[in-house]
PDB file of N, CA and C in Angstrom:
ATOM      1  N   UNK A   1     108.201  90.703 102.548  1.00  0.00           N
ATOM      2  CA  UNK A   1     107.238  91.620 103.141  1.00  0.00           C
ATOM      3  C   UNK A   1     107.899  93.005 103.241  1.00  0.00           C
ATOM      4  N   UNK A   2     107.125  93.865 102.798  1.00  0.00           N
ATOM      5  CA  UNK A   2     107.766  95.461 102.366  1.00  0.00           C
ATOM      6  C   UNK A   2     108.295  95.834 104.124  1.00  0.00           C
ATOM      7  N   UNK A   3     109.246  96.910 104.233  1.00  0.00           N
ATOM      8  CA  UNK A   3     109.455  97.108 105.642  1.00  0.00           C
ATOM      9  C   UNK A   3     108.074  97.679 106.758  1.00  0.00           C
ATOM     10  N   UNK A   4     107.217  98.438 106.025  1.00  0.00           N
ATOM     11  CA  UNK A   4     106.139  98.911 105.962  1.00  0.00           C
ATOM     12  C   UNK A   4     104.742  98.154 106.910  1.00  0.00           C
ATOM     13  N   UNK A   5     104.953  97.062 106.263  1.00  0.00           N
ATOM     14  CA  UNK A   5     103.910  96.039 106.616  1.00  0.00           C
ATOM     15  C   UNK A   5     104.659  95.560 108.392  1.00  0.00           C
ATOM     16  N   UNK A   6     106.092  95.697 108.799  1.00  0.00           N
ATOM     17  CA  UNK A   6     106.636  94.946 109.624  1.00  0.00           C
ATOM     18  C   UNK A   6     106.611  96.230 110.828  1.00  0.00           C
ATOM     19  N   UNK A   7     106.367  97.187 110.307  1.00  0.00           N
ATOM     20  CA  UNK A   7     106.366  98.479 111.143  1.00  0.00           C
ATOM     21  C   UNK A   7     104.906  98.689 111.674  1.00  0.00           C
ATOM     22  N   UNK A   8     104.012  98.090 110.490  1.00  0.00           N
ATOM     23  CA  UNK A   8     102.570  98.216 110.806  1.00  0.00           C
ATOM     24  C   UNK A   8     101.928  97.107 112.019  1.00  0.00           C
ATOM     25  N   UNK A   9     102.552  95.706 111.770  1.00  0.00           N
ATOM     26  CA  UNK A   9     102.661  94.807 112.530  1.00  0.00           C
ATOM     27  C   UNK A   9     102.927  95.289 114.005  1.00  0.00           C
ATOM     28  N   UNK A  10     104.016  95.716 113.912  1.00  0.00           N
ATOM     29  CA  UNK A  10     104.811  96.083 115.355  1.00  0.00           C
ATOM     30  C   UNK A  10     103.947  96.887 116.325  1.00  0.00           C
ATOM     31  N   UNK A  11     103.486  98.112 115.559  1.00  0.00           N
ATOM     32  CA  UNK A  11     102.372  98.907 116.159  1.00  0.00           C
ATOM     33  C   UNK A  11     101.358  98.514 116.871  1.00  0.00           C
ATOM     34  N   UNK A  12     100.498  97.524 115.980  1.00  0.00           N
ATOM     35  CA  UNK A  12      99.260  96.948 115.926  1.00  0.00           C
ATOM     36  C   UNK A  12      99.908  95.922 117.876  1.00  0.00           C
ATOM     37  N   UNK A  13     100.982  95.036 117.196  1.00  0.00           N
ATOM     38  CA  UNK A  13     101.106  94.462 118.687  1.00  0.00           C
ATOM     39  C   UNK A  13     101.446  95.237 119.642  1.00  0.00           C
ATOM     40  N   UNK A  14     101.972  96.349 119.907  1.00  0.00           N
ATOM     41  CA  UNK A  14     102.147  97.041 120.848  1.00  0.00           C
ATOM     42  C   UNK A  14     100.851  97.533 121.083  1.00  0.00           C
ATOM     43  N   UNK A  15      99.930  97.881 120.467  1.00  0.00           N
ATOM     44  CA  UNK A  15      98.546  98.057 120.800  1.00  0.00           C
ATOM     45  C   UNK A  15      97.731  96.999 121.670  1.00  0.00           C
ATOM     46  N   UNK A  16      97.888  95.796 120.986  1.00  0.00           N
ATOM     47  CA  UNK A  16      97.364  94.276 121.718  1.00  0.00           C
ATOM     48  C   UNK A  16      98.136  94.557 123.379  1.00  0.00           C
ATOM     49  N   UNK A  17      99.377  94.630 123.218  1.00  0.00           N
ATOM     50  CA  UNK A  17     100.212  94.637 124.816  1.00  0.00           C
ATOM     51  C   UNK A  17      99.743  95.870 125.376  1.00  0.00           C
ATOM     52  N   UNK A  18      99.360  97.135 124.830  1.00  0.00           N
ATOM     53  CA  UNK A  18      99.020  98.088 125.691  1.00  0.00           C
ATOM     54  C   UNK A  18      97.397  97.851 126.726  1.00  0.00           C
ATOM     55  N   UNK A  19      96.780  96.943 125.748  1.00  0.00           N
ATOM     56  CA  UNK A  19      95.667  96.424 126.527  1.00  0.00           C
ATOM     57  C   UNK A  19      95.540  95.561 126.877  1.00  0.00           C
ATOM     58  N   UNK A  20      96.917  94.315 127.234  1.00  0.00           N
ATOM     59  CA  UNK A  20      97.109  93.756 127.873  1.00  0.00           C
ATOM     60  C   UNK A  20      97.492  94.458 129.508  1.00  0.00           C
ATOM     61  N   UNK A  21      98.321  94.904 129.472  1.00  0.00           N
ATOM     62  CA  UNK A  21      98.983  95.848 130.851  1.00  0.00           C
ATOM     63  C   UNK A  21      97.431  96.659 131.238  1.00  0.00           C
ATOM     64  N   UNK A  22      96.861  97.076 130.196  1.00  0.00           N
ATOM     65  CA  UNK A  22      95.704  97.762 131.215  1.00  0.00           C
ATOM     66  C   UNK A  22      94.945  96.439 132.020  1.00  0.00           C
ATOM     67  N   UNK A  23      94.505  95.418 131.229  1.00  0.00           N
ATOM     68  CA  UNK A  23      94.108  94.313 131.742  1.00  0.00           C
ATOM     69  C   UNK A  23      94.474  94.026 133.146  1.00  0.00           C
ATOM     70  N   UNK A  24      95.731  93.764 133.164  1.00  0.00           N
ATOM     71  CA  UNK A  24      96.892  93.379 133.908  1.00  0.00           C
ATOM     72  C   UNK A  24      96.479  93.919 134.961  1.00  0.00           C
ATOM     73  N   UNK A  25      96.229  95.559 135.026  1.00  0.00           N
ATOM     74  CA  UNK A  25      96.487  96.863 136.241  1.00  0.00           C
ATOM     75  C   UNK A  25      95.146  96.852 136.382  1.00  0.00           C
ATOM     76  N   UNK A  26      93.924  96.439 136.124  1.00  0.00           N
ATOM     77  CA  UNK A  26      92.502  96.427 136.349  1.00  0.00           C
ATOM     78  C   UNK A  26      92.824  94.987 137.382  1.00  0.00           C
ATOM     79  N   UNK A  27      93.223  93.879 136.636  1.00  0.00           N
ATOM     80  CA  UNK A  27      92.733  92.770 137.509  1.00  0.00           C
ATOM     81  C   UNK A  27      93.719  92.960 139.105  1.00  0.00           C
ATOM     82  N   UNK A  28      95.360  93.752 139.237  1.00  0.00           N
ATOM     83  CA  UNK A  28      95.551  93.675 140.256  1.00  0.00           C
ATOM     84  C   UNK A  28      95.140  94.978 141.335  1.00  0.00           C
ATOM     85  N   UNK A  29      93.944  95.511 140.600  1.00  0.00           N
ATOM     86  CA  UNK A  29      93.299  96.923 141.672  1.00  0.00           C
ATOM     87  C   UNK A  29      92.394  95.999 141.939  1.00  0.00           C
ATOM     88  N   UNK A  30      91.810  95.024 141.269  1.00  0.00           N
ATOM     89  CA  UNK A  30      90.621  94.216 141.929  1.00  0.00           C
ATOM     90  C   UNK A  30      90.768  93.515 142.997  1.00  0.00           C
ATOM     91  N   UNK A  31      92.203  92.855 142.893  1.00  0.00           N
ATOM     92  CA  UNK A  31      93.078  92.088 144.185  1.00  0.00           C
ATOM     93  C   UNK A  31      93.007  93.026 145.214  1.00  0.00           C
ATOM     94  N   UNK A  32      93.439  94.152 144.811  1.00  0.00           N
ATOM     95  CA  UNK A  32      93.315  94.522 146.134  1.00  0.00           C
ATOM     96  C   UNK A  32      95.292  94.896 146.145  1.00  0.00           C
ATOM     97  N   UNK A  33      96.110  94.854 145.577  1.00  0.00           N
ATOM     98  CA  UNK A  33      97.281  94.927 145.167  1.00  0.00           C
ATOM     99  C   UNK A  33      97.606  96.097 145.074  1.00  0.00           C
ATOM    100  N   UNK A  34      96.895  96.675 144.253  1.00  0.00           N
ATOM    101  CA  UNK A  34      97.551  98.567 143.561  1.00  0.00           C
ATOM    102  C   UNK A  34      96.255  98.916 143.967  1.00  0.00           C
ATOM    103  N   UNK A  35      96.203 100.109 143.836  1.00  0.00           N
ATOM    104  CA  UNK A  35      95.420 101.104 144.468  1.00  0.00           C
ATOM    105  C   UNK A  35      94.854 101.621 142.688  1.00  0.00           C
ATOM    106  N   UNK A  36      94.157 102.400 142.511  1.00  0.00           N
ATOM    107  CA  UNK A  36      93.422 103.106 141.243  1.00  0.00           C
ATOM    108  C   UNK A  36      94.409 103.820 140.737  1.00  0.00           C
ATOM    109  N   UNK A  37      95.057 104.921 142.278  1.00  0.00           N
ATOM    110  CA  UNK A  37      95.853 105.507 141.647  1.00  0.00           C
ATOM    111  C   UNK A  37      96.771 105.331 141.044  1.00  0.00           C
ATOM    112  N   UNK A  38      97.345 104.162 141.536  1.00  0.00           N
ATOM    113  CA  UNK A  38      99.078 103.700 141.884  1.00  0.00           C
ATOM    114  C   UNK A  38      98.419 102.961 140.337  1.00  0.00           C
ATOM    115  N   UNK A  39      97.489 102.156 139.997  1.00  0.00           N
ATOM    116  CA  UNK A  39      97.148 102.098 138.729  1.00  0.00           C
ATOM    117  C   UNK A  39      97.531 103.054 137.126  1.00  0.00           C
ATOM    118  N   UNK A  40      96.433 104.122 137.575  1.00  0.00           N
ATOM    119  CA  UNK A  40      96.618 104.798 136.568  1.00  0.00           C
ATOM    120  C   UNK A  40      98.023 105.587 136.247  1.00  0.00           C
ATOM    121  N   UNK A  41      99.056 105.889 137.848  1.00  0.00           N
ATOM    122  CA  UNK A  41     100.384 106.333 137.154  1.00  0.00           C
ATOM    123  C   UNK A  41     101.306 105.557 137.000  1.00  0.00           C
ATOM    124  N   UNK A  42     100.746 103.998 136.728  1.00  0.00           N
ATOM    125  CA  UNK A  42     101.360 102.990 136.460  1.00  0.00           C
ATOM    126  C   UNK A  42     101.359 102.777 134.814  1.00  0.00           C
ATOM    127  N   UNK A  43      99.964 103.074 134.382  1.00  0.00           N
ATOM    128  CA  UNK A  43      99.535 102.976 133.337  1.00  0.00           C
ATOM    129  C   UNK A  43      99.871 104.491 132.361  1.00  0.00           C
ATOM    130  N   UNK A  44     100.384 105.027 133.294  1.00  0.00           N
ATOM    131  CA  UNK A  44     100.534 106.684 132.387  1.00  0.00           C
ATOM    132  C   UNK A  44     102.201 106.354 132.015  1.00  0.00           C
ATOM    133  N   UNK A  45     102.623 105.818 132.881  1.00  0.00           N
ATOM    134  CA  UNK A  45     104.241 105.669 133.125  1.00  0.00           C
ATOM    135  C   UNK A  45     104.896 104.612 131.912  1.00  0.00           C
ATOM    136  N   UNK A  46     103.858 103.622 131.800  1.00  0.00           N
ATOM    137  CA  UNK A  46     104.394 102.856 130.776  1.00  0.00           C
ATOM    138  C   UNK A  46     104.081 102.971 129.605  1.00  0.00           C
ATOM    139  N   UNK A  47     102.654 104.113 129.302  1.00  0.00           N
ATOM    140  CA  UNK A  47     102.161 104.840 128.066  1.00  0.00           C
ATOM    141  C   UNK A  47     103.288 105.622 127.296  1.00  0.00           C
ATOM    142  N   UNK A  48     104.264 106.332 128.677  1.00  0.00           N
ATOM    143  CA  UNK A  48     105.018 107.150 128.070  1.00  0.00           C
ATOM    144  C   UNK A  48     106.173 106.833 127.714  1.00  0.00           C
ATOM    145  N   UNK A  49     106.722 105.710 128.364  1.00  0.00           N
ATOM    146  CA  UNK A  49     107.597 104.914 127.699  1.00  0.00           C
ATOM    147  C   UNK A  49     107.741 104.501 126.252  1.00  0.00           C
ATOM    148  N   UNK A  50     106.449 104.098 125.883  1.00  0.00           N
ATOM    149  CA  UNK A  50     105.885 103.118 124.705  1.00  0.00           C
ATOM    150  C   UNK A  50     106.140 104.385 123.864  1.00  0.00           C
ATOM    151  N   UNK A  51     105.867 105.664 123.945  1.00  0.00           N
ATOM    152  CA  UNK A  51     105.361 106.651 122.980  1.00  0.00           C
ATOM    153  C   UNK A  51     106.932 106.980 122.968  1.00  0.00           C
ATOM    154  N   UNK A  52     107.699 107.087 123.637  1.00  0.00           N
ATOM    155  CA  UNK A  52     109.120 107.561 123.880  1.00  0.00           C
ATOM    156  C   UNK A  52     110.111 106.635 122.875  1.00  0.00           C
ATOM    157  N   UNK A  53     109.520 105.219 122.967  1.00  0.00           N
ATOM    158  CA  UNK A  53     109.996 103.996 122.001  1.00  0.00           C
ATOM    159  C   UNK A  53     109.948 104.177 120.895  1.00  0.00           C
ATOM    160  N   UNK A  54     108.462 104.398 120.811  1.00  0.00           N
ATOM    161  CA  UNK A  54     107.972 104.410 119.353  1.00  0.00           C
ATOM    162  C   UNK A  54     108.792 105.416 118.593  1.00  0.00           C
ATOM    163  N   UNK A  55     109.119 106.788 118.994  1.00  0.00           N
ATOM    164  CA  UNK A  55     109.883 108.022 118.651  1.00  0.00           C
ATOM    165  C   UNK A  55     110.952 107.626 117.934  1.00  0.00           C
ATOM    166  N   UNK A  56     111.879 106.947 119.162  1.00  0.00           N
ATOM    167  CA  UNK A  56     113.115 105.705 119.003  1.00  0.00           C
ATOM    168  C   UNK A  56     113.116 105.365 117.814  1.00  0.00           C
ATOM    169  N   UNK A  57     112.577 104.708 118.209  1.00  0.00           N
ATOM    170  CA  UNK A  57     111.878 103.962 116.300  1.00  0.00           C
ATOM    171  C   UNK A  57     111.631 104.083 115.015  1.00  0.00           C
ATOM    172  N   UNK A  58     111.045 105.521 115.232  1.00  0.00           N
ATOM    173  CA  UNK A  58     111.047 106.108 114.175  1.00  0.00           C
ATOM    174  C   UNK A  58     112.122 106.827 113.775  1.00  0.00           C
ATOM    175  N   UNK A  59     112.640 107.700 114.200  1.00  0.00           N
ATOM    176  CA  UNK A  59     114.379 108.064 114.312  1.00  0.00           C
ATOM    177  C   UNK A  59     114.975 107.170 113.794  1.00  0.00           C
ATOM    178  N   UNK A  60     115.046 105.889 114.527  1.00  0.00           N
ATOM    179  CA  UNK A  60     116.113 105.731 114.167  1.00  0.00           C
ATOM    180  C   UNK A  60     116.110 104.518 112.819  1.00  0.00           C
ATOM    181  N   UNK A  61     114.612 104.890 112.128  1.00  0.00           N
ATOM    182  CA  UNK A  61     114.217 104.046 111.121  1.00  0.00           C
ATOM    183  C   UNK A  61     114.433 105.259 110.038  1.00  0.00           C
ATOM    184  N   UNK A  62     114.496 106.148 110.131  1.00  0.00           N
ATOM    185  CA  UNK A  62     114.626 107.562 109.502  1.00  0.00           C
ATOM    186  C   UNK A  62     116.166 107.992 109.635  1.00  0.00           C
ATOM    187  N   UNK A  63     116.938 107.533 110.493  1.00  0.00           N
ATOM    188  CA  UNK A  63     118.103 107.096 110.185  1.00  0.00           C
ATOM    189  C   UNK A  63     118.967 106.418 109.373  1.00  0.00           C
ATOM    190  N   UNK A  64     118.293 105.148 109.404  1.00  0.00           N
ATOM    191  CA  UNK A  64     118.672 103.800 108.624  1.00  0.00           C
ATOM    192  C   UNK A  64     118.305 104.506 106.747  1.00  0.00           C
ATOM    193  N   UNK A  65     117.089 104.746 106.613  1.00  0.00           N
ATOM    194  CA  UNK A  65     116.679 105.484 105.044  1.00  0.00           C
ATOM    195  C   UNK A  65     117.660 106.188 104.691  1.00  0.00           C
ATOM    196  N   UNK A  66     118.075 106.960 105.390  1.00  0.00           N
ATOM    197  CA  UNK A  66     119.164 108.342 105.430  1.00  0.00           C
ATOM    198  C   UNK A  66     120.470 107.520 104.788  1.00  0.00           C
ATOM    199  N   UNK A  67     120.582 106.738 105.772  1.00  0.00           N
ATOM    200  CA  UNK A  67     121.814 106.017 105.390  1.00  0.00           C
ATOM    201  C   UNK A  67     122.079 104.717 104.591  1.00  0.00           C
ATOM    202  N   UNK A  68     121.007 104.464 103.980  1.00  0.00           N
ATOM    203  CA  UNK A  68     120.849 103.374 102.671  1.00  0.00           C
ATOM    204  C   UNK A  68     120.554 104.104 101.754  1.00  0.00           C
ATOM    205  N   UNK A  69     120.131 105.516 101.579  1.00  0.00           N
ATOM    206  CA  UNK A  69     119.869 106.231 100.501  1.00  0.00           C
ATOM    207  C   UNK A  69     121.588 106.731 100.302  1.00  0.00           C
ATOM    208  N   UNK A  70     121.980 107.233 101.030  1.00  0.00           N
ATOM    209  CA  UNK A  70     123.131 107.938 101.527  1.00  0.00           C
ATOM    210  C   UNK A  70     124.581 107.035 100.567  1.00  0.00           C
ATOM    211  N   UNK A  71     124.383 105.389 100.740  1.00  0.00           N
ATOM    212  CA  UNK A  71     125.210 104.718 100.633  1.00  0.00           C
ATOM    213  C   UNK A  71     124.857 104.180  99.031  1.00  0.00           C
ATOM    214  N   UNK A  72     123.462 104.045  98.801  1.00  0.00           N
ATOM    215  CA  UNK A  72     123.337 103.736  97.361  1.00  0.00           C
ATOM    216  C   UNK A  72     123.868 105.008  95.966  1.00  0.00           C
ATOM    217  N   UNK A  73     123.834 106.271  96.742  1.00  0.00           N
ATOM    218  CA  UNK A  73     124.578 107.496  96.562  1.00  0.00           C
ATOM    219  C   UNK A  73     123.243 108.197  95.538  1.00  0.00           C
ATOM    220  N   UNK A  74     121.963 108.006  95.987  1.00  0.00           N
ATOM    221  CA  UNK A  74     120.372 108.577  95.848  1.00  0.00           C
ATOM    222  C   UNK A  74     120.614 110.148  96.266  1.00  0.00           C
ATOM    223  N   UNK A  75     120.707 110.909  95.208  1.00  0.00           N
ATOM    224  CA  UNK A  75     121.061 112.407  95.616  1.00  0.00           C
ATOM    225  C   UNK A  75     119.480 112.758  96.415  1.00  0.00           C
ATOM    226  N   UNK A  76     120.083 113.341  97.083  1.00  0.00           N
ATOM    227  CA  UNK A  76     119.060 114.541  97.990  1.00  0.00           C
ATOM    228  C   UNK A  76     118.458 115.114  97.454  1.00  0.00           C
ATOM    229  N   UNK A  77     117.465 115.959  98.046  1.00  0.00           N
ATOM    230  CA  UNK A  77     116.297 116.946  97.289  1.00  0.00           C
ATOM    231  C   UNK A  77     117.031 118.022  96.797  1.00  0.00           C
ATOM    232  N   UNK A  78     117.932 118.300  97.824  1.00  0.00           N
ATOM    233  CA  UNK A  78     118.358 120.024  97.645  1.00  0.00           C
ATOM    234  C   UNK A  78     119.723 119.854  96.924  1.00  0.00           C
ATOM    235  N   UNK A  79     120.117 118.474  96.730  1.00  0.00           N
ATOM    236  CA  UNK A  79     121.012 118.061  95.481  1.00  0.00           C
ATOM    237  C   UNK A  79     120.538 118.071  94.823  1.00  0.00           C
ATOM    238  N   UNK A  80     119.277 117.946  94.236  1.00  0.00           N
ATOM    239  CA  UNK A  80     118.562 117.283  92.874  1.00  0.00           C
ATOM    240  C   UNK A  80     118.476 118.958  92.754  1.00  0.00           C
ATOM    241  N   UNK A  81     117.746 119.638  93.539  1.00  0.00           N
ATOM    242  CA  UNK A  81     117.237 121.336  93.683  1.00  0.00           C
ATOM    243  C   UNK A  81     118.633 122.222  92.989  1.00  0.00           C
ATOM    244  N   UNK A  82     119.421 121.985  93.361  1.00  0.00           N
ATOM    245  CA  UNK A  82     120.642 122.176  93.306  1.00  0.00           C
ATOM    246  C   UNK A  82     121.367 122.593  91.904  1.00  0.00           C
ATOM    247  N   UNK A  83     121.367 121.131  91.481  1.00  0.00           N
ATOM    248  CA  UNK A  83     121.358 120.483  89.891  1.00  0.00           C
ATOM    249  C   UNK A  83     120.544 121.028  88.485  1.00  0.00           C
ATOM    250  N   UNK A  84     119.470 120.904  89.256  1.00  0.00           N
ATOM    251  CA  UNK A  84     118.146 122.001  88.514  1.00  0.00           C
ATOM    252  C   UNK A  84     118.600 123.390  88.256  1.00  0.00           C
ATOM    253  N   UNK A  85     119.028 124.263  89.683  1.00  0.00           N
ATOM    254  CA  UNK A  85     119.063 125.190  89.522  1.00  0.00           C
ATOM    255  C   UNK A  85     120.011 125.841  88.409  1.00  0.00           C
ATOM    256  N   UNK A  86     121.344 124.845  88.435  1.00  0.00           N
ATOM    257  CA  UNK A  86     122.548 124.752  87.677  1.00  0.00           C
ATOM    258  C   UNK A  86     122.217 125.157  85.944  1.00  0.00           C
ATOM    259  N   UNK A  87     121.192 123.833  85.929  1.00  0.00           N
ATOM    260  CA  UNK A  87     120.984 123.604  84.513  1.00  0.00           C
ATOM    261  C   UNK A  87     119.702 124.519  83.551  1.00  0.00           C
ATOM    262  N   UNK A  88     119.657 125.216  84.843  1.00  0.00           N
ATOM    263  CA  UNK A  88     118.326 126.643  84.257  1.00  0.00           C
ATOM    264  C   UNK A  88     119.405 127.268  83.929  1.00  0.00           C
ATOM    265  N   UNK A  89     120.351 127.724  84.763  1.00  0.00           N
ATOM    266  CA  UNK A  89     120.934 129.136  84.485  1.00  0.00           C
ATOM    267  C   UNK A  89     121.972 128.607  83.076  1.00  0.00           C
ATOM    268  N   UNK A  90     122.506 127.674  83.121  1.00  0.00           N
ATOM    269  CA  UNK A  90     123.366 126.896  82.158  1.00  0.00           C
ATOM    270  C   UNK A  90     122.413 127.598  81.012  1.00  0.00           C
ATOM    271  N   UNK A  91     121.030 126.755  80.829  1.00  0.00           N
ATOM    272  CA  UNK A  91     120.058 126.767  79.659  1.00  0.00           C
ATOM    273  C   UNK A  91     119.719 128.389  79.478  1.00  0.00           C
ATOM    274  N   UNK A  92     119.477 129.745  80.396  1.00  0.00           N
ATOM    275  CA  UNK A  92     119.847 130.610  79.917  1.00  0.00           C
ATOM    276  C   UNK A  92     120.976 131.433  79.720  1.00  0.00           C
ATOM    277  N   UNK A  93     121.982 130.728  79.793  1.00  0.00           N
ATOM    278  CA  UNK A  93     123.409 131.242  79.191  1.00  0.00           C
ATOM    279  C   UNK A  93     123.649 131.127  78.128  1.00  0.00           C
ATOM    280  N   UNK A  94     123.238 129.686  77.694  1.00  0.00           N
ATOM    281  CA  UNK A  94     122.890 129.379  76.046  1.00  0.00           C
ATOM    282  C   UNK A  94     122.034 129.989  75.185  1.00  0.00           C
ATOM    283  N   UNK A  95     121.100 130.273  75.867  1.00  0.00           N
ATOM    284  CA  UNK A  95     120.051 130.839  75.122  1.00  0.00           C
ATOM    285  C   UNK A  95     120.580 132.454  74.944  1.00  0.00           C
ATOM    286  N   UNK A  96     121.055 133.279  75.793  1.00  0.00           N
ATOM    287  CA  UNK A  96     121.671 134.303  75.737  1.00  0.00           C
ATOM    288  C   UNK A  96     122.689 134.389  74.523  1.00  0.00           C
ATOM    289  N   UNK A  97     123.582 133.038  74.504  1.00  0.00           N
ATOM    290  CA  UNK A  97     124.860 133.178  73.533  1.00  0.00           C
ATOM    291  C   UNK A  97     123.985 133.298  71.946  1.00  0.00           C
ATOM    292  N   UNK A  98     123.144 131.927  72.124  1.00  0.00           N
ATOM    293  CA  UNK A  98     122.381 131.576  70.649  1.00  0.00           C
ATOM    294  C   UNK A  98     121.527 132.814  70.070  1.00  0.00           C
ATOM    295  N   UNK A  99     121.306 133.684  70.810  1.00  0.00           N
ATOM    296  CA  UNK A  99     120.360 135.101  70.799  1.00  0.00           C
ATOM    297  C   UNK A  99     121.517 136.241  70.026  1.00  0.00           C
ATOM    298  N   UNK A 100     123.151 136.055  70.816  1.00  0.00           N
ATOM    299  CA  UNK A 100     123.743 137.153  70.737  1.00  0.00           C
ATOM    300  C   UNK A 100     124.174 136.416  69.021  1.00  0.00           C
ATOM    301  N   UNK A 101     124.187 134.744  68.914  1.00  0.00           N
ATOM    302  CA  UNK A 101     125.323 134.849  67.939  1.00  0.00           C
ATOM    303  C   UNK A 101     124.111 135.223  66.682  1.00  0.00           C
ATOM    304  N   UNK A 102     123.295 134.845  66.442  1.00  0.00           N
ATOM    305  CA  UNK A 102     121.567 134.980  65.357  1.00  0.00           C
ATOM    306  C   UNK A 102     121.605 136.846  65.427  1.00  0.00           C
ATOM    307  N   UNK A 103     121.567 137.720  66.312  1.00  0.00           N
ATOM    308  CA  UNK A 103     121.646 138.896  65.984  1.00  0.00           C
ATOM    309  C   UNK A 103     122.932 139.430  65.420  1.00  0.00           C
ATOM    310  N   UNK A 104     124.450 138.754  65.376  1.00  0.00           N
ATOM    311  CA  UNK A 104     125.353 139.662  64.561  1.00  0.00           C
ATOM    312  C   UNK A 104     125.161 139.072  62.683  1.00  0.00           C
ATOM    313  N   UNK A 105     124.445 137.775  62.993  1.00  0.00           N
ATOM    314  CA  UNK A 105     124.432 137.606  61.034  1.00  0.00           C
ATOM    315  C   UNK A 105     123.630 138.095  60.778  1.00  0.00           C
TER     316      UNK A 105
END
C-alpha cells in the first residue's frame, strides 16, 4: 500500500475520533458533568492539538522524503537547475569556439 493511502487512512480516522470526542463532550454536558462551555474549550483544546499533530506529521514526513531522497543521492531541483545552467553556458562556449574556428577557413 503506497505511503499515501496510509496517510489518507490516518486522517480519515482522526476524523472518525474527532467526532467521537465531540460525541463524548455532548453526552457528558447532558449528564450534567461539563458545562457547554467547559465543553466547547474542551473541544477547541483538543482540535488544536490534533491540527498541531497533524503539522508534526507532516514535517516530519517531509523530513523522512528529504532524507530518503537525500540518501538514494536524487539530486535536488536547484542541483538539477544548477547542472542545466552549467551545460547552457558549456553549449554556448562551444558554439562560440565552432563559430570562431568555421570563420578563420
Amino acid at each position: 500500500m503506497p505511503v499515501l493511502d496510509y496517510i489518507h487512512k490516518a486522517l480519515l480516522a482522526g476524523l472518525g475520533v474527532q467526532e467521537s470526542v465531540k460525541e463524548l463532550v455532548d453526552e457528558l454536558i447532558k449528564k450534567g458533568e461539563l458545562s457547554e462551555s467547559q465543553g466547547v474549550v474542551l473541544i477547541k483544546e483538543w482540535t488544536d492539538k490534533v491540527e498541531r499533530s497533524g503539522e508534526n506529521i507532516g514535517k516530519n514526513f517531509s523530513d523522512l522524503i528529504s532524507k530518503t531522497l537525500e540518501k538514494m543521492k536524487v539530486p535536488t531541483r536547484d542541483e538539477v537547475e544548477e547542472l542545466h545552467n552549467k551545460v547552457r553556458a558549456l553549449s554556448a562556449r562551444i558554439n562560440k569556439h565552432e563559430e570562431s574556428a568555421h570563420s578563420k577557413d
